[in-house]
PDB file of N, CA and C in Angstrom:
ATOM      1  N   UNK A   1     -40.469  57.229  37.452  1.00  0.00           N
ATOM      2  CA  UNK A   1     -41.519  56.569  36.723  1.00  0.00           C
ATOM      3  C   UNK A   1     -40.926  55.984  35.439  1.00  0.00           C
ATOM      4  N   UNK A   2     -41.167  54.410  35.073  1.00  0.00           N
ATOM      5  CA  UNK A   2     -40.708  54.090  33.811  1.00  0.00           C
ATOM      6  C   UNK A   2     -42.230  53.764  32.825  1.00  0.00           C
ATOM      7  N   UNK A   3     -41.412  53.618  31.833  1.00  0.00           N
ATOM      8  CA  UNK A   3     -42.619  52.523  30.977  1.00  0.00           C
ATOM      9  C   UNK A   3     -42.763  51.368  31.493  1.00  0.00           C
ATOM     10  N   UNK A   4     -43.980  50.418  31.806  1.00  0.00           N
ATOM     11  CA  UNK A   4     -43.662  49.150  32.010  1.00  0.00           C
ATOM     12  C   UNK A   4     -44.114  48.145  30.272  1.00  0.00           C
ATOM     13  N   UNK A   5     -45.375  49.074  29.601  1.00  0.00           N
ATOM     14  CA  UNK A   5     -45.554  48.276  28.475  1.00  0.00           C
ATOM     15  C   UNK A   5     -46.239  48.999  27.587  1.00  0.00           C
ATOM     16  N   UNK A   6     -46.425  48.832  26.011  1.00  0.00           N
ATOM     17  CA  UNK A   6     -47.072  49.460  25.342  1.00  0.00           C
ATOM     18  C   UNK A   6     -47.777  48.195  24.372  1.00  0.00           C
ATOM     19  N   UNK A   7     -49.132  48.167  23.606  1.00  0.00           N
ATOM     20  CA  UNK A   7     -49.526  46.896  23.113  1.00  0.00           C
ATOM     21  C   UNK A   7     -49.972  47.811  22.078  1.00  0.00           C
ATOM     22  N   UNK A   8     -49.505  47.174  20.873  1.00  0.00           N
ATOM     23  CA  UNK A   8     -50.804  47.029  19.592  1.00  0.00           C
ATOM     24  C   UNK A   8     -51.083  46.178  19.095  1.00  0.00           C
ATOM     25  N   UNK A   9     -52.396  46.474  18.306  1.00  0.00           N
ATOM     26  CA  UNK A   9     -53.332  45.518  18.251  1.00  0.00           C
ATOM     27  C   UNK A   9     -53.109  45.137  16.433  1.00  0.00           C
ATOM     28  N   UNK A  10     -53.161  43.666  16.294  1.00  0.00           N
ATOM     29  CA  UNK A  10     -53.004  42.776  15.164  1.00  0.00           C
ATOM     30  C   UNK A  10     -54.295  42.533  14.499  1.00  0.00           C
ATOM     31  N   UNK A  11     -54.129  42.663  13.282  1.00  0.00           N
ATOM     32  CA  UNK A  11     -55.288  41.304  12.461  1.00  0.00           C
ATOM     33  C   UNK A  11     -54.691  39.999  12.191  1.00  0.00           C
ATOM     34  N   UNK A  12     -53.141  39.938  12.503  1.00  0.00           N
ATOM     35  CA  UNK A  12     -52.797  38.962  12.348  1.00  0.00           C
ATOM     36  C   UNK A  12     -51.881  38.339  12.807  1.00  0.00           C
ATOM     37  N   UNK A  13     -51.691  37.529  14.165  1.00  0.00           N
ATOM     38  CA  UNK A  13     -50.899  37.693  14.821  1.00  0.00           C
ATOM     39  C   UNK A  13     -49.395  36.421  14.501  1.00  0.00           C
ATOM     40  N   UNK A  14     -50.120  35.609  13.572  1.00  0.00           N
ATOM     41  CA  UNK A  14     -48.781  35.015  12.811  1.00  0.00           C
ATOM     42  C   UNK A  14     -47.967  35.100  11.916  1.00  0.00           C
ATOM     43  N   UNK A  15     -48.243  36.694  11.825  1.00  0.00           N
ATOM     44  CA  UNK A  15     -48.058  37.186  10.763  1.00  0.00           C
ATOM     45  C   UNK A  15     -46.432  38.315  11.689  1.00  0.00           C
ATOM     46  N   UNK A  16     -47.431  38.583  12.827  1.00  0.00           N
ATOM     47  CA  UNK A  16     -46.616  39.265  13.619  1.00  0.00           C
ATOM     48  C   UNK A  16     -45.658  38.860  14.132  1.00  0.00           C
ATOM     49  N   UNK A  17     -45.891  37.679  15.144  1.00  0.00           N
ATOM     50  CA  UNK A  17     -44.606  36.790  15.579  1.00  0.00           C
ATOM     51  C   UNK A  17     -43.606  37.070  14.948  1.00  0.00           C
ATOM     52  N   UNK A  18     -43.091  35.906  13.449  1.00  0.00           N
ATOM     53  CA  UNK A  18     -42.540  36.078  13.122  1.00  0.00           C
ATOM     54  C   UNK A  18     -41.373  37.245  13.261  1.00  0.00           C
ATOM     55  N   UNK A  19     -42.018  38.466  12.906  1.00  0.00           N
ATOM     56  CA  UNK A  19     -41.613  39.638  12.414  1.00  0.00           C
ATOM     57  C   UNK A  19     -40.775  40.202  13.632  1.00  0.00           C
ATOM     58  N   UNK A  20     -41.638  40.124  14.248  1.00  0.00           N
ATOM     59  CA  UNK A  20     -40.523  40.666  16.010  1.00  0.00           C
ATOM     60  C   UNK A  20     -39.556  40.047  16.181  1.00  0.00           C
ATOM     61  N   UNK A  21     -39.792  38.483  16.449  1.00  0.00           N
ATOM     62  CA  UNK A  21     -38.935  37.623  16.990  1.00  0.00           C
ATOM     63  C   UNK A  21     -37.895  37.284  16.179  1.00  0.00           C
ATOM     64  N   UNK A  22     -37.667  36.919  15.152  1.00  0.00           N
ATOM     65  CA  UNK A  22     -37.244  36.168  14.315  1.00  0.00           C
ATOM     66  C   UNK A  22     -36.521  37.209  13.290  1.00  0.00           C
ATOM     67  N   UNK A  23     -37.267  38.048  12.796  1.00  0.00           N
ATOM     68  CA  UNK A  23     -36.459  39.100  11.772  1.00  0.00           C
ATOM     69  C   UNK A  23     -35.914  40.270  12.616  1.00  0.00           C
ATOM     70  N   UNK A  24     -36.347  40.684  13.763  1.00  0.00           N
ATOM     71  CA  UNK A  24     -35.982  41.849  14.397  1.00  0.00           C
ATOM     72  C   UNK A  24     -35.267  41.407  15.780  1.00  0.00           C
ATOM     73  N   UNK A  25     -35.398  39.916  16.241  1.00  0.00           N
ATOM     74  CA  UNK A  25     -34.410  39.757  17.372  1.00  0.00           C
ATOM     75  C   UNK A  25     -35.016  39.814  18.386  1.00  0.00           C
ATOM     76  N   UNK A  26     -36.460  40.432  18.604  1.00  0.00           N
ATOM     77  CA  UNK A  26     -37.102  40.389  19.752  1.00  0.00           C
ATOM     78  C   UNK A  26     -37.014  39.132  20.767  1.00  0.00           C
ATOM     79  N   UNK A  27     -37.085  39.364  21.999  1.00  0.00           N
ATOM     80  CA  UNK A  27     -37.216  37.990  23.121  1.00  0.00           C
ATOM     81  C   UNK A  27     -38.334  37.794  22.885  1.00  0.00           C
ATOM     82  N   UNK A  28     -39.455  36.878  22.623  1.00  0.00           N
ATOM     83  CA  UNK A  28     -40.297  36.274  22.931  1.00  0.00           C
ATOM     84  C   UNK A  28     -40.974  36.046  24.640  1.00  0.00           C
ATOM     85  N   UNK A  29     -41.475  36.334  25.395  1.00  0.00           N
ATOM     86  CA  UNK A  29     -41.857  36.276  26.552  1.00  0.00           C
ATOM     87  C   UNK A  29     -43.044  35.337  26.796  1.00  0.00           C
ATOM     88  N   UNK A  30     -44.239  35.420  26.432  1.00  0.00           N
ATOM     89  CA  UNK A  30     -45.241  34.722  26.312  1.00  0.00           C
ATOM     90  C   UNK A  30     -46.313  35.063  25.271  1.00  0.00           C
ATOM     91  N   UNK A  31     -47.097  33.642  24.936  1.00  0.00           N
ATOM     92  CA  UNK A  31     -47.489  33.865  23.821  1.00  0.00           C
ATOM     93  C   UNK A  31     -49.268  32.792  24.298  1.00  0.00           C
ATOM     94  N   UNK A  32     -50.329  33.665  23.873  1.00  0.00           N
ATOM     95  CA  UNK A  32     -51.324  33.248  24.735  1.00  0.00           C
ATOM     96  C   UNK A  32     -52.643  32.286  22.876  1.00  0.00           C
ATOM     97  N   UNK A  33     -52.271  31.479  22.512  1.00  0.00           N
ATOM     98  CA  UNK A  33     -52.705  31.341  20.966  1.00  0.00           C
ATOM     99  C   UNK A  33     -52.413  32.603  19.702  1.00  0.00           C
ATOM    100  N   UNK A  34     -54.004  32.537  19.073  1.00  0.00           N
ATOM    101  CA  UNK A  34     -53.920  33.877  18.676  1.00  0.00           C
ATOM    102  C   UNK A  34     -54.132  34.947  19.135  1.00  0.00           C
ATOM    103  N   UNK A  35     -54.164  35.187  20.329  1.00  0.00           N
ATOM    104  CA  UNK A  35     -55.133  36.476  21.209  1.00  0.00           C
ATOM    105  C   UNK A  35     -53.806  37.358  21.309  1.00  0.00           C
ATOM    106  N   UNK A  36     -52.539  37.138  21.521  1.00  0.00           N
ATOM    107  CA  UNK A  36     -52.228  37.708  22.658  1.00  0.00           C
ATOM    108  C   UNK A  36     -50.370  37.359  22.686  1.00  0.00           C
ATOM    109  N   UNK A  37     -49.088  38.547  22.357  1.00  0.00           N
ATOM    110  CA  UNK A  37     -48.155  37.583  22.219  1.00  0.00           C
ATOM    111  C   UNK A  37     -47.858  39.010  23.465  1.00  0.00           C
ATOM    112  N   UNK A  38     -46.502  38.359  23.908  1.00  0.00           N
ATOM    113  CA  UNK A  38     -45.524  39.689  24.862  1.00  0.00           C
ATOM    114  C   UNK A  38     -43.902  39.301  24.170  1.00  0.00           C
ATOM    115  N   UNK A  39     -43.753  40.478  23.988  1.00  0.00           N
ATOM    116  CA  UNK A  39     -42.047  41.213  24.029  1.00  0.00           C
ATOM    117  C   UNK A  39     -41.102  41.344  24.949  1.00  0.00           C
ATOM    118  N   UNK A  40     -40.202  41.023  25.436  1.00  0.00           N
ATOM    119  CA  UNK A  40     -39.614  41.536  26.613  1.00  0.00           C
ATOM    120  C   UNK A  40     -38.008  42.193  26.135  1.00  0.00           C
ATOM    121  N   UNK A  41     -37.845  43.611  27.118  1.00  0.00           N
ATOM    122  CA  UNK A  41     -36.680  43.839  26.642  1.00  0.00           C
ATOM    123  C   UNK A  41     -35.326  43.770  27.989  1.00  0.00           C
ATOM    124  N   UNK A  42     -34.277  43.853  27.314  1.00  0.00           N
ATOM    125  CA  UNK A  42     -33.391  43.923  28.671  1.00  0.00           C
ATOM    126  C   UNK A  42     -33.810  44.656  29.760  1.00  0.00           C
ATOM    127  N   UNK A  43     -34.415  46.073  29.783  1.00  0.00           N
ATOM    128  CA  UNK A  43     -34.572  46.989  30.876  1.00  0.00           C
ATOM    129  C   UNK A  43     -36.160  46.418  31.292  1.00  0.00           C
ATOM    130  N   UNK A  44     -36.180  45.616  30.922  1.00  0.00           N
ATOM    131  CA  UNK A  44     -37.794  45.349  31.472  1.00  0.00           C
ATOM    132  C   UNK A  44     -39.252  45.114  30.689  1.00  0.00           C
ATOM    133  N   UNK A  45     -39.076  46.559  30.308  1.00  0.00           N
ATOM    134  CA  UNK A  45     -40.103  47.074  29.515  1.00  0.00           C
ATOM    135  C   UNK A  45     -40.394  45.668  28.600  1.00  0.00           C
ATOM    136  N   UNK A  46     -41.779  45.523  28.342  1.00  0.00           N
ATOM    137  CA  UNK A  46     -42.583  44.545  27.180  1.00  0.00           C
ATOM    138  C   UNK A  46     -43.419  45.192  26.284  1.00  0.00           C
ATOM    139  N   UNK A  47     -43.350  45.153  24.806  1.00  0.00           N
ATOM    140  CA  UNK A  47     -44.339  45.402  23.640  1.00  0.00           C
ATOM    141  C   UNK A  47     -45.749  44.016  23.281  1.00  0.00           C
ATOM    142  N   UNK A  48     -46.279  44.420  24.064  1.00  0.00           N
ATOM    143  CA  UNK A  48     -47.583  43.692  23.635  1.00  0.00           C
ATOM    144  C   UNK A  48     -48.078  43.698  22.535  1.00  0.00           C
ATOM    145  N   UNK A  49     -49.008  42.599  22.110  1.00  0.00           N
ATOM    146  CA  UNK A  49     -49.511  42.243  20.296  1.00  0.00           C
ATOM    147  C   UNK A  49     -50.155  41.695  20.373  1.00  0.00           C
ATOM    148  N   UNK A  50     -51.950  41.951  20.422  1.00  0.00           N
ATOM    149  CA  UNK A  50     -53.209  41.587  20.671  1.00  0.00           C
ATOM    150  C   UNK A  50     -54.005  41.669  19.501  1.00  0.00           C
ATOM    151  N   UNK A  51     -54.678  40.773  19.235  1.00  0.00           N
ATOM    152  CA  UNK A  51     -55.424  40.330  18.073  1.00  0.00           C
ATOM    153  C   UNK A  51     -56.890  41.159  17.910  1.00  0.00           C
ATOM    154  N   UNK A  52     -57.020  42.187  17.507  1.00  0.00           N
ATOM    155  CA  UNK A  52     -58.200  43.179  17.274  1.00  0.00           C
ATOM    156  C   UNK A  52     -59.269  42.616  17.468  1.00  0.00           C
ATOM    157  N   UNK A  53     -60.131  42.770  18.558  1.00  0.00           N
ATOM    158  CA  UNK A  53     -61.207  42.424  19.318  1.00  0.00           C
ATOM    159  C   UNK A  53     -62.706  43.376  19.073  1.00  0.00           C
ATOM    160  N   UNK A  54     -62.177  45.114  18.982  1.00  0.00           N
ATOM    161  CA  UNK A  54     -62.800  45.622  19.313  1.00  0.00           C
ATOM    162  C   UNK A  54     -62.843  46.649  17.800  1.00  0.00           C
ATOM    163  N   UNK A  55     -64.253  47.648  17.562  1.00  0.00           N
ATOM    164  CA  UNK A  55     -63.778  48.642  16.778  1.00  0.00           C
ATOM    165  C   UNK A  55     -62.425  49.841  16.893  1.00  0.00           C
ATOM    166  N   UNK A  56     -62.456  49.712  17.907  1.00  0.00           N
ATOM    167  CA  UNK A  56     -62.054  51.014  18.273  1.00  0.00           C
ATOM    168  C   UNK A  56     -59.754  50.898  18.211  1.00  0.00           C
ATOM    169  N   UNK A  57     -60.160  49.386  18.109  1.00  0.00           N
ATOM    170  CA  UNK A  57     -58.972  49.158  18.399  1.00  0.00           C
ATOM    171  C   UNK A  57     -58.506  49.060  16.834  1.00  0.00           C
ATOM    172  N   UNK A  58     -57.103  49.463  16.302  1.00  0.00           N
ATOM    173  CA  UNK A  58     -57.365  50.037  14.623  1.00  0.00           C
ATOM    174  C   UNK A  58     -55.593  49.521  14.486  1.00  0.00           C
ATOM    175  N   UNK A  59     -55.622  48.345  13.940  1.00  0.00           N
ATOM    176  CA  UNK A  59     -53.517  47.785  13.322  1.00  0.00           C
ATOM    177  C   UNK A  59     -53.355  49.051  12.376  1.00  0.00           C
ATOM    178  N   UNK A  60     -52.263  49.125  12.792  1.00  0.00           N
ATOM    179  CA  UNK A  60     -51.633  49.860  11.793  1.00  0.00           C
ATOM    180  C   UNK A  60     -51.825  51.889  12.053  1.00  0.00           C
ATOM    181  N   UNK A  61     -52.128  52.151  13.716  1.00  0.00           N
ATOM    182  CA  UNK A  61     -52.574  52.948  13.855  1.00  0.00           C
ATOM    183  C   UNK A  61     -51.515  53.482  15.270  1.00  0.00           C
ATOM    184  N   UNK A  62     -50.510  52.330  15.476  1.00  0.00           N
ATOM    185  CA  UNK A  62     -49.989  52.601  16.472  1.00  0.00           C
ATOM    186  C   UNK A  62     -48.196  52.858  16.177  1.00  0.00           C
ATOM    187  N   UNK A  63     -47.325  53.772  17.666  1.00  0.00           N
ATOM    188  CA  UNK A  63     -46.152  53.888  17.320  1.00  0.00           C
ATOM    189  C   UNK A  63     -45.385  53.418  18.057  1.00  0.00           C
ATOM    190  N   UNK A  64     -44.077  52.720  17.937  1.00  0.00           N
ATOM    191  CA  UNK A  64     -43.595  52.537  19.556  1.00  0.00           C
ATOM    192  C   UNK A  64     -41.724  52.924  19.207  1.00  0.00           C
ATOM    193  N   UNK A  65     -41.317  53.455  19.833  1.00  0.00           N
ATOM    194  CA  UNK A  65     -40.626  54.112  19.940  1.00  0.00           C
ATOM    195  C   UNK A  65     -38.999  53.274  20.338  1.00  0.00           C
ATOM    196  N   UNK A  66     -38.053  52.573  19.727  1.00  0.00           N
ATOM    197  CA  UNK A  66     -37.673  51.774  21.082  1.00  0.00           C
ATOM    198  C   UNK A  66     -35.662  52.035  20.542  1.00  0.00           C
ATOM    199  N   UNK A  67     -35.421  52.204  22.045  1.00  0.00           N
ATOM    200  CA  UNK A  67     -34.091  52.558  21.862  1.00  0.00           C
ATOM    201  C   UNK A  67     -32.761  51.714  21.943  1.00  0.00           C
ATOM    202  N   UNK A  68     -31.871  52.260  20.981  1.00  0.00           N
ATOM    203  CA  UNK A  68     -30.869  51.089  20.899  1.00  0.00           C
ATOM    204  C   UNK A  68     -29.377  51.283  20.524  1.00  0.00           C
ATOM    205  N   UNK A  69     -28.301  50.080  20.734  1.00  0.00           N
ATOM    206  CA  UNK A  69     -27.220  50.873  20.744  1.00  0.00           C
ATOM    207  C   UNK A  69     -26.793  50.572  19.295  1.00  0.00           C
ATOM    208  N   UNK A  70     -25.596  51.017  18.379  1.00  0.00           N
ATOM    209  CA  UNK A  70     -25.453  50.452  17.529  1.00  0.00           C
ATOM    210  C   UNK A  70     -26.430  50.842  16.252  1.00  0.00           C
ATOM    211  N   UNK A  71     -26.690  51.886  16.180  1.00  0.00           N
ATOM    212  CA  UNK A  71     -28.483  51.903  14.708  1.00  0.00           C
ATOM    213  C   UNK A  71     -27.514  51.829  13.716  1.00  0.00           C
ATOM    214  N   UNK A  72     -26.485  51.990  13.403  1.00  0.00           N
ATOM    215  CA  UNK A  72     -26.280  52.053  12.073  1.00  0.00           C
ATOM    216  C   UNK A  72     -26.348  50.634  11.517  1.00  0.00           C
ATOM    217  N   UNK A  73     -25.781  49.531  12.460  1.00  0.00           N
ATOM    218  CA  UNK A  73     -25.529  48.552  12.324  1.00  0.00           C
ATOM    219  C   UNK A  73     -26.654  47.497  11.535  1.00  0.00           C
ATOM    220  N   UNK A  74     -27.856  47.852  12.631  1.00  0.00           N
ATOM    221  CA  UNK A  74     -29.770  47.891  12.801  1.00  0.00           C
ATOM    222  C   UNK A  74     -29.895  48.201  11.904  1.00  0.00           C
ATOM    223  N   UNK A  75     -29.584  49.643  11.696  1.00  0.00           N
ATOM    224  CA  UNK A  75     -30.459  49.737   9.646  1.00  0.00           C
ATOM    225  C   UNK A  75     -29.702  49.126   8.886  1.00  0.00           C
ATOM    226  N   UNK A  76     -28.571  49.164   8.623  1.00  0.00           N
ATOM    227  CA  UNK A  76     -27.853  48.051   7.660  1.00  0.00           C
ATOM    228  C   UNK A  76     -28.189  46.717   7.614  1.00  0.00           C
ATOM    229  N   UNK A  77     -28.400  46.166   8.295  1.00  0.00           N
ATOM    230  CA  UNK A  77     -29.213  44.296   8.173  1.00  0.00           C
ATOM    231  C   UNK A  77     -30.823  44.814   8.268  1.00  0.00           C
ATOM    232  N   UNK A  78     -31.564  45.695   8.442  1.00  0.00           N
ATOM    233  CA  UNK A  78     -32.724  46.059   8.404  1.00  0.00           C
ATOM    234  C   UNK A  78     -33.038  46.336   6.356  1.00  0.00           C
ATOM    235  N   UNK A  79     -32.194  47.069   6.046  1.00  0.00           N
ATOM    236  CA  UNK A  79     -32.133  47.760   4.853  1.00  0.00           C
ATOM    237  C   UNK A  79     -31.712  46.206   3.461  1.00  0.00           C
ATOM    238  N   UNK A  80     -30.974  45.227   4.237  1.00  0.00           N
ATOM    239  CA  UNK A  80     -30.584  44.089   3.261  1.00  0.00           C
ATOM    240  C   UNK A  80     -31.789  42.974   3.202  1.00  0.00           C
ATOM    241  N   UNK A  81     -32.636  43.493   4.083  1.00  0.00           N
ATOM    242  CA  UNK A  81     -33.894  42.385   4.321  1.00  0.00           C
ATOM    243  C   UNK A  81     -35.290  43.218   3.389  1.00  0.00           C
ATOM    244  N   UNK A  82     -36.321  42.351   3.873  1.00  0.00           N
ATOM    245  CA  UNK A  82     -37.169  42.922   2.739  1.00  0.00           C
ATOM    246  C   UNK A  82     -38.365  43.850   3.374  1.00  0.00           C
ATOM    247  N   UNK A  83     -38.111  43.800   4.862  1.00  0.00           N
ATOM    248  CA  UNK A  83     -39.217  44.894   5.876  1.00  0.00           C
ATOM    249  C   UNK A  83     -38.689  46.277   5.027  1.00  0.00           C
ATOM    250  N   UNK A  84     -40.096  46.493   5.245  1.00  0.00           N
ATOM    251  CA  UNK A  84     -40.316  48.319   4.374  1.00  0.00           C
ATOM    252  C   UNK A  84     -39.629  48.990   5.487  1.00  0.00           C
ATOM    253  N   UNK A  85     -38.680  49.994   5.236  1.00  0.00           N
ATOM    254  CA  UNK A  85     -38.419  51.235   5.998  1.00  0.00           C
ATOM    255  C   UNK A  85     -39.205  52.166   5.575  1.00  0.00           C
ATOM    256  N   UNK A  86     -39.584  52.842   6.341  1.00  0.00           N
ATOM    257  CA  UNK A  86     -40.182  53.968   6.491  1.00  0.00           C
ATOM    258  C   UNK A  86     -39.673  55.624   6.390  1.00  0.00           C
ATOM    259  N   UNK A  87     -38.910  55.578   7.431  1.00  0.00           N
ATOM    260  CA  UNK A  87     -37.952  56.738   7.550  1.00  0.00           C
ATOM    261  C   UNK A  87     -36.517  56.098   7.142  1.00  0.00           C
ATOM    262  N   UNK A  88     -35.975  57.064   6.352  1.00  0.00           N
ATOM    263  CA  UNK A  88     -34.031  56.896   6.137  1.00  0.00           C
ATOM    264  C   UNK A  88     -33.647  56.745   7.818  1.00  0.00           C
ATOM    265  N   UNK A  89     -32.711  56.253   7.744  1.00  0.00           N
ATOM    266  CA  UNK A  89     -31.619  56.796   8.975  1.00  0.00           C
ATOM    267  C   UNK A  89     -31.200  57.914   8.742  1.00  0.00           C
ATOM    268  N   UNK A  90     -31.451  58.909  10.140  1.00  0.00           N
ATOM    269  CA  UNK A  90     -30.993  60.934   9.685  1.00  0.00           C
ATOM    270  C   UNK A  90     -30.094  60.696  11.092  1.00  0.00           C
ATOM    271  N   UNK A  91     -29.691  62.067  11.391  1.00  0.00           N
ATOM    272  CA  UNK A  91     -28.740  62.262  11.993  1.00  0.00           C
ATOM    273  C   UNK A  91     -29.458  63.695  12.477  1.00  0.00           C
ATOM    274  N   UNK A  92     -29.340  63.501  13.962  1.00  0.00           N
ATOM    275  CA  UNK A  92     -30.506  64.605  14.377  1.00  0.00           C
ATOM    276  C   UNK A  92     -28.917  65.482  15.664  1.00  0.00           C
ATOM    277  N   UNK A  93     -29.500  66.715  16.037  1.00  0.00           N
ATOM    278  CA  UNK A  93     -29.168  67.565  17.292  1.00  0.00           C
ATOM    279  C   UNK A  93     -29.212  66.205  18.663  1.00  0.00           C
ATOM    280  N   UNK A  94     -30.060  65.437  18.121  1.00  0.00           N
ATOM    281  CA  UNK A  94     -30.246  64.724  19.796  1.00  0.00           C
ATOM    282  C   UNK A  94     -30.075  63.226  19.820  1.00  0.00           C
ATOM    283  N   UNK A  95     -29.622  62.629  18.398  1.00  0.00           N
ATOM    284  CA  UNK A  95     -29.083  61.590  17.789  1.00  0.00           C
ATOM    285  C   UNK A  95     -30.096  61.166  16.604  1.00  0.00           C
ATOM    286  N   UNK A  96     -29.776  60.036  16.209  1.00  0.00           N
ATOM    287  CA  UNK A  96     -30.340  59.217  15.371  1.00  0.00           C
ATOM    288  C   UNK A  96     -31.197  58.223  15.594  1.00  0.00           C
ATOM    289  N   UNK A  97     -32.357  58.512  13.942  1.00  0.00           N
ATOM    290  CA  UNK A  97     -33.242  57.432  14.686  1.00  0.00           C
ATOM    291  C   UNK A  97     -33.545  57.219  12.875  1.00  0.00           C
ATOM    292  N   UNK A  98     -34.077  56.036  12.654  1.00  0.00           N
ATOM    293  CA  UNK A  98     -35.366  55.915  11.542  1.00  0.00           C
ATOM    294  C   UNK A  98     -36.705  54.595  12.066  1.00  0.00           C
ATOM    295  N   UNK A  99     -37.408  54.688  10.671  1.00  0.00           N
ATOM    296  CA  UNK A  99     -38.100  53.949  11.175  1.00  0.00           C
ATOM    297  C   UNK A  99     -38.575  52.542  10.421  1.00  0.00           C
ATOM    298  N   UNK A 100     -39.445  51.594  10.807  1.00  0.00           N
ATOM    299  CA  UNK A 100     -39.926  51.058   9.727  1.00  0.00           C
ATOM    300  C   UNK A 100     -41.218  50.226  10.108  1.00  0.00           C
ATOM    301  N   UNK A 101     -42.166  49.275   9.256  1.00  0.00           N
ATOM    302  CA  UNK A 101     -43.911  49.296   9.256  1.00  0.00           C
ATOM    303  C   UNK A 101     -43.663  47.839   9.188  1.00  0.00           C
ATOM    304  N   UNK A 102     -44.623  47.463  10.344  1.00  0.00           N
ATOM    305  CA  UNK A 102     -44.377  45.758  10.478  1.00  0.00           C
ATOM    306  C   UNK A 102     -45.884  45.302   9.641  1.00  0.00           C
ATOM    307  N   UNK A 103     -45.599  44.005   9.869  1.00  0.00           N
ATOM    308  CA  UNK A 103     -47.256  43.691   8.602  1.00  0.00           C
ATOM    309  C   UNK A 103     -48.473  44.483   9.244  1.00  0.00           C
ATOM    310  N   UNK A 104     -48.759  44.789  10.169  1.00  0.00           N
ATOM    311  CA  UNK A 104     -49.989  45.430  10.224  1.00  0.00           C
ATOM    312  C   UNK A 104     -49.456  47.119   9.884  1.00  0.00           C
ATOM    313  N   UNK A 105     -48.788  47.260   9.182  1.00  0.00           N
ATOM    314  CA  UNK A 105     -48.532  48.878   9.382  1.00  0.00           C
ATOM    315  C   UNK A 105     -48.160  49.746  10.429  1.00  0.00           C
ATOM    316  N   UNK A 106     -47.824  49.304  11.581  1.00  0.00           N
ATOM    317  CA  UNK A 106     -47.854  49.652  12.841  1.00  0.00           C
ATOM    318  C   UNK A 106     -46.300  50.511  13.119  1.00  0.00           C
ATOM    319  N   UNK A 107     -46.048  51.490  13.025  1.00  0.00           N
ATOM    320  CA  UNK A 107     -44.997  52.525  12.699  1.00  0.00           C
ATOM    321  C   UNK A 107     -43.529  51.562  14.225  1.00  0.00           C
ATOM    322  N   UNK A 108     -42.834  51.180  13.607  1.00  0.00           N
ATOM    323  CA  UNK A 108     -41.622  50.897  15.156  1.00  0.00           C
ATOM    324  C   UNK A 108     -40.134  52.099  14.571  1.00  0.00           C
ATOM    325  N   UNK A 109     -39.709  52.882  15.170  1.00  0.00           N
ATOM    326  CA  UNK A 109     -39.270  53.874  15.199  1.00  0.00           C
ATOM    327  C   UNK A 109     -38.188  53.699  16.247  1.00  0.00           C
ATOM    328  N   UNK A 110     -36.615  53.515  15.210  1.00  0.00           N
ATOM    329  CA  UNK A 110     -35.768  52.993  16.428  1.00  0.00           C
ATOM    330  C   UNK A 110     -35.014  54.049  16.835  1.00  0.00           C
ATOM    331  N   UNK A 111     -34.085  54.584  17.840  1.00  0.00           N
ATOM    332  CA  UNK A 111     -33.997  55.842  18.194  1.00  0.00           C
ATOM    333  C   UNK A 111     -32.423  55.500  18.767  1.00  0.00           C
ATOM    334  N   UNK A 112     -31.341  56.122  18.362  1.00  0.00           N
ATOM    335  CA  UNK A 112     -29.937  56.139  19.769  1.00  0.00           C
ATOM    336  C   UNK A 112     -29.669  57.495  19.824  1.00  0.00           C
ATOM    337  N   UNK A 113     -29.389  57.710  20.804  1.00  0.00           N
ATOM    338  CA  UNK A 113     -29.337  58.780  21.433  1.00  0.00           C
ATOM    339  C   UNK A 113     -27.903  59.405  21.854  1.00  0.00           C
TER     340      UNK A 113
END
């Protein structure tokens, strides 16, 4: 069983673009106006980014977890730019991870293992 996708939800989704694609390197996959963008990564997996429709649906309330080779490298051009980190880079029993809060607050938490 894999992941195939995880989505959170925006108040602002040009706000978001940007931020994935462009400052963080993300692929761009498809992009539906403001409703609706997709992520795609090498193994498949896509991070969805949907424009808050509903109450229940809450930016800045979600985590996504995503793994990679190289973090030191990642937080070092992460750390010279002006995106908030969140977590330091630590050094764990099961590797390293930190994190950091895209404009909606939305926790992305990068992890190597």
């Amino acid at each position: 069983m894999n992941l195939h996708s995880a989505v959170f939800c925006s108040n602002d989704l040009s706000k978001v673009v940007p931020f994935y694609a462009e400052r963080l390197g993300f692929k761009l996959e498809y992009q539906q106006d403001d409703k609706f963008v997709s992520f795609i990564f090498p193994n498949g997996a896509r991070l969805g980014i949907k424009r808050k429709v509903e109450d229940r649906e809450i930016p800045g309330a979600q985590t996504v977890f995503i793994e990679v080779k190289d973090i030191e490298n990642l937080y070092e051009r992460i750390k010279k730019s002006d995106i908030k980190i969140l977590k330091e880079l630590v050094v764990q029993d099961w590797g390293k991870n930190f994190s950091i809060l895209d404009p909606d607050n939305n926790k992305v938490q990068f992890v190597e293992q």
